[in-house]
Protein backbone atom coordinates (compact mmCIF):
# COMPACT_ATOMS: atom_id res chain seq x y z
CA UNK A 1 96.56 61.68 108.46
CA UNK A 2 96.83 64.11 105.59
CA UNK A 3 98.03 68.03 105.98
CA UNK A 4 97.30 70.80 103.81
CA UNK A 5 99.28 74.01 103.36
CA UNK A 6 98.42 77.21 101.98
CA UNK A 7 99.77 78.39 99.07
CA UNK A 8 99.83 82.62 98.09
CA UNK A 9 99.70 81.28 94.07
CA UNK A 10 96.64 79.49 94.87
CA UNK A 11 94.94 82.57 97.03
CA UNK A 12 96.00 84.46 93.52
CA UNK A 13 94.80 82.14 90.73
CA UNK A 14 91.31 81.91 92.91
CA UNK A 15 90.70 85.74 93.04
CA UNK A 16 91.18 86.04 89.38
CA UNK A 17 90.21 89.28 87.75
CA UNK A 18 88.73 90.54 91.10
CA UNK A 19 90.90 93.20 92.98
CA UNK A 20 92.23 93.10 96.68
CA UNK A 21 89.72 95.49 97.79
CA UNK A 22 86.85 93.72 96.40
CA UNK A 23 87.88 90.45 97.88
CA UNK A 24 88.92 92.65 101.41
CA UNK A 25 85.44 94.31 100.81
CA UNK A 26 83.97 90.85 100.94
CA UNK A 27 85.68 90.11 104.29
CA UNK A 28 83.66 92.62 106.02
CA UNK A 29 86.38 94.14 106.97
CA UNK A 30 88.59 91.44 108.79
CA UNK A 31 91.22 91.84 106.70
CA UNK A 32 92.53 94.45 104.60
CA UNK A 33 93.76 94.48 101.01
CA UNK A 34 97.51 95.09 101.96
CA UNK A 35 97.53 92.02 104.57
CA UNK A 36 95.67 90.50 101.23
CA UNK A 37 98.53 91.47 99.41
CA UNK A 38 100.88 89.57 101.49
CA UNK A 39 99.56 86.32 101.95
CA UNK A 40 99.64 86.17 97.66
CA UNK A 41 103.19 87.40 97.77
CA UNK A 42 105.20 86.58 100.84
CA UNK A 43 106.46 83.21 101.88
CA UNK A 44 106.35 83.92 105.14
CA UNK A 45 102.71 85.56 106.22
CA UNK A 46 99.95 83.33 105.62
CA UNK A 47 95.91 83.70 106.99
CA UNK A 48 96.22 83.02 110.78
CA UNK A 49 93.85 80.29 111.55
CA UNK A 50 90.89 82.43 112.58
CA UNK A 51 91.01 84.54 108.78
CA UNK A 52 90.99 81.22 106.94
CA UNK A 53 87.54 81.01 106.74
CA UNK A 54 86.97 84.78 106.32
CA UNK A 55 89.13 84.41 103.52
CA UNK A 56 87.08 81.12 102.09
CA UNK A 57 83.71 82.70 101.93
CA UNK A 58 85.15 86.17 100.67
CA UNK A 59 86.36 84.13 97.82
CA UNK A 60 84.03 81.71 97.64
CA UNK A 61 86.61 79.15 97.64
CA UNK A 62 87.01 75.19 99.51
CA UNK A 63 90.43 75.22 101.44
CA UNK A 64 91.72 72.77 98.96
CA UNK A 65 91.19 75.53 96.32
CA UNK A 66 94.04 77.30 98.15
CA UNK A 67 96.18 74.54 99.38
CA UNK A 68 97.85 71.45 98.42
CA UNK A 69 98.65 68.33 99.86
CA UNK A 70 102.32 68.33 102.41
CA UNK A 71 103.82 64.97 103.02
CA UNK A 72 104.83 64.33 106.54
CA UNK A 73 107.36 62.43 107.62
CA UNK A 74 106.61 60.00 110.99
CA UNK A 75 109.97 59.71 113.05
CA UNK A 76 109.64 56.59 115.12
């Protein structure tokens, strides 16, 4: 089984020249650009499950354009 995390460079790199309210304009209003602000910056807030997707189409982004691969370790 593979697992993907979310990385805030990634969310940044995608968005490229286009500002946080353009890309929080694009969410129709599900998130806002400050919250947008945080998952690029801060370790510790990512999208909550349900804003992933929001997030996806306002970008027009695949997940794995925002995440990379985690390895998981099995403990018998």
């Amino acid at each position: 089984m593979s697992f993907r995390k979310i990385k805030a460079d990634k969310i940044r790199k995608v968005r490229g020249a286009r500002t946080l309210q353009e890309i929080a304009d694009a969410s129709g209003g599900q998130f806002t650009k400050g919250v947008l602000w945080q998952w690029e910056n801060s370790r510790n807030r990512k999208p909550s499950d349900d804003n992933i997707p929001i997030l996806l189409m306002a970008l027009g982004c695949s997940y794995e354009d925002i995440s990379e691969p985690v390895e998981v370790a099995y403990a018998a």
